[in-house]
N, C-alpha and C. Protein backbone atom coordinates (compact mmCIF):
# COMPACT_ATOMS: atom_id res chain seq x y z
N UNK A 1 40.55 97.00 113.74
CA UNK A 1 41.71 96.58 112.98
C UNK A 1 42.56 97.82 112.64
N UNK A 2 44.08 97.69 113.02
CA UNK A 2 44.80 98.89 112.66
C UNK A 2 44.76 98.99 111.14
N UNK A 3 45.14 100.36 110.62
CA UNK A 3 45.17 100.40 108.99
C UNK A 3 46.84 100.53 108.80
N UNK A 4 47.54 100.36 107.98
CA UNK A 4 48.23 99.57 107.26
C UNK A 4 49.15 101.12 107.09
N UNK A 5 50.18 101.08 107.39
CA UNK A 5 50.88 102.37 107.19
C UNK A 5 51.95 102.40 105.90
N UNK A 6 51.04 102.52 104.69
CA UNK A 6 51.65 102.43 103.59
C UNK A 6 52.97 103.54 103.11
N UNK A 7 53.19 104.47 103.76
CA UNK A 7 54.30 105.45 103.64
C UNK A 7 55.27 104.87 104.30
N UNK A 8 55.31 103.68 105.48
CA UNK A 8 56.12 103.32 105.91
C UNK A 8 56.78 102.10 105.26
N UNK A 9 56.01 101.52 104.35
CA UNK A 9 56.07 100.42 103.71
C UNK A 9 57.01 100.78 102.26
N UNK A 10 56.43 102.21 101.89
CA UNK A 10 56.87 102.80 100.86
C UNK A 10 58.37 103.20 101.25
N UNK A 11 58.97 103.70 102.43
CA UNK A 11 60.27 104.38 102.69
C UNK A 11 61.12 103.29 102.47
N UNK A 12 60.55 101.64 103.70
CA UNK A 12 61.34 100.53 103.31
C UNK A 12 62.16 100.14 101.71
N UNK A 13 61.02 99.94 100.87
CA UNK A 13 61.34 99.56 99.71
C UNK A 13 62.31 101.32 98.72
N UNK A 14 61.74 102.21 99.08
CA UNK A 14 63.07 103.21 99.00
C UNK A 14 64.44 102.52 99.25
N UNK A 15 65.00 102.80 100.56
CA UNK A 15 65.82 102.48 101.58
C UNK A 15 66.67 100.90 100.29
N UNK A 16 65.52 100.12 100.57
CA UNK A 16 66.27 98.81 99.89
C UNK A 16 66.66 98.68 98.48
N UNK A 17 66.20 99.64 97.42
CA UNK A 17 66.10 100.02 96.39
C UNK A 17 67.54 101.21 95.95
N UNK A 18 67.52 101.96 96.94
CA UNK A 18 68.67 102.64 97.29
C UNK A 18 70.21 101.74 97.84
N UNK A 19 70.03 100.44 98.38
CA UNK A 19 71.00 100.13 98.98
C UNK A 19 71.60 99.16 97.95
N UNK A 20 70.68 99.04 97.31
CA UNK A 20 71.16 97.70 96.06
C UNK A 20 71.63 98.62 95.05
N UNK A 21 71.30 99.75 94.31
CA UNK A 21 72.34 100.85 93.93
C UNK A 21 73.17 101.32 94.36
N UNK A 22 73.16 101.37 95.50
CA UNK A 22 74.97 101.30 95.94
C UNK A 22 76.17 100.36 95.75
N UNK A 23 75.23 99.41 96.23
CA UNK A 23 76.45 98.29 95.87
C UNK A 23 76.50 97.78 94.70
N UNK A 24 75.16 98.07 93.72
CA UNK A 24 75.79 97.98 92.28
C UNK A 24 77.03 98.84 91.53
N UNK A 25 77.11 99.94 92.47
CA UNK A 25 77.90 101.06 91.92
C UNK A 25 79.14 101.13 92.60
N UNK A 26 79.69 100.59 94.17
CA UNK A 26 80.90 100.37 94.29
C UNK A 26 81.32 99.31 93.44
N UNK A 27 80.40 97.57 93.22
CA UNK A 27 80.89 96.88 92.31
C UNK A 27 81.14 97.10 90.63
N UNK A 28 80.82 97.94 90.52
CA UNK A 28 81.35 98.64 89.13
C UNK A 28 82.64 99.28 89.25
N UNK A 29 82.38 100.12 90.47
CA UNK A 29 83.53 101.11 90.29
C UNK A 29 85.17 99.77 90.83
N UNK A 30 84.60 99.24 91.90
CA UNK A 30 85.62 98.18 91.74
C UNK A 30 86.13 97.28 90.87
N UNK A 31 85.31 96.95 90.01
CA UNK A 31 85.80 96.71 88.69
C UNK A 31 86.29 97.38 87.57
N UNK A 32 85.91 98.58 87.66
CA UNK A 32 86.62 99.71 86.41
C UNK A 32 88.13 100.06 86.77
N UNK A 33 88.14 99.94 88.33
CA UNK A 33 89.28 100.17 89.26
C UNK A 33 90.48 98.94 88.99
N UNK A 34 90.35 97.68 88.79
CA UNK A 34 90.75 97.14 89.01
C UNK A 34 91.27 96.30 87.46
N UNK A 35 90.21 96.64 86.76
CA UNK A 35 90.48 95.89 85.13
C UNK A 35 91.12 97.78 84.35
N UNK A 36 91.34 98.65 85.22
CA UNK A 36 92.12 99.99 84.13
C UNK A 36 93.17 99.22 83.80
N UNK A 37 93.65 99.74 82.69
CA UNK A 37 94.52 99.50 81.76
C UNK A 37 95.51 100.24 82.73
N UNK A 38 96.84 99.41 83.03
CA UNK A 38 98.10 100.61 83.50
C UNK A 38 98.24 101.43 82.24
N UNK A 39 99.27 102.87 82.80
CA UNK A 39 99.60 103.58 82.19
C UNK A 39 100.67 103.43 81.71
N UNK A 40 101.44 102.89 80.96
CA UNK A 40 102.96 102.46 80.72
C UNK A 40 103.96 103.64 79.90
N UNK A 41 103.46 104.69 79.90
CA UNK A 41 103.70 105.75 79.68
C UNK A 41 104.74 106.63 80.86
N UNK A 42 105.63 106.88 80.39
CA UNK A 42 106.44 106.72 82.10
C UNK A 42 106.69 108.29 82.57
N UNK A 43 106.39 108.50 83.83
CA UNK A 43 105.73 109.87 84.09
C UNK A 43 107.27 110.67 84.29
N UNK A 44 107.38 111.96 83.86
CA UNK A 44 108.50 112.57 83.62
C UNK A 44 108.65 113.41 84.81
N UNK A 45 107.92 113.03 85.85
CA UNK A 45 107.89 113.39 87.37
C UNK A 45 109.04 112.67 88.11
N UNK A 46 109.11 111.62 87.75
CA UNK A 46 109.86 110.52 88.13
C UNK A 46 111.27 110.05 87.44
N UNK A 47 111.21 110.53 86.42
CA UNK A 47 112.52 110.34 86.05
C UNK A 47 113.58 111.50 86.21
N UNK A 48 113.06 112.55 86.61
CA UNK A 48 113.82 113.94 87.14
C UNK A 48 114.86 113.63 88.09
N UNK A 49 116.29 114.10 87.93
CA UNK A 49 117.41 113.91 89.04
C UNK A 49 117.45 114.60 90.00
């Protein structure tokens, strides 16, 4: 009977553990992105002649 290659088993659940923190963290950042408050403060870059 082969034995059971638990480091390989271990990298998987890394790997998947890692990938679900990612996309918890673009979906944050897409939401922090998207609910910012505008700046209505009007940039004095732009109003220059």
């Amino acid at each position: 009977m082969a034995k059971t290659n638990y480091s390989f088993e271990k990298r998987q659940r890394e790997l998947a553990k890692k990938k679900q923190q990612d996309a918890k963290q673009a979906k944050k950042k897409a939401t922090r992105e998207s609910t910012k408050p505008g700046d209505t403060r009007p940039d004095p870059s732009e109003n220059q002649a």
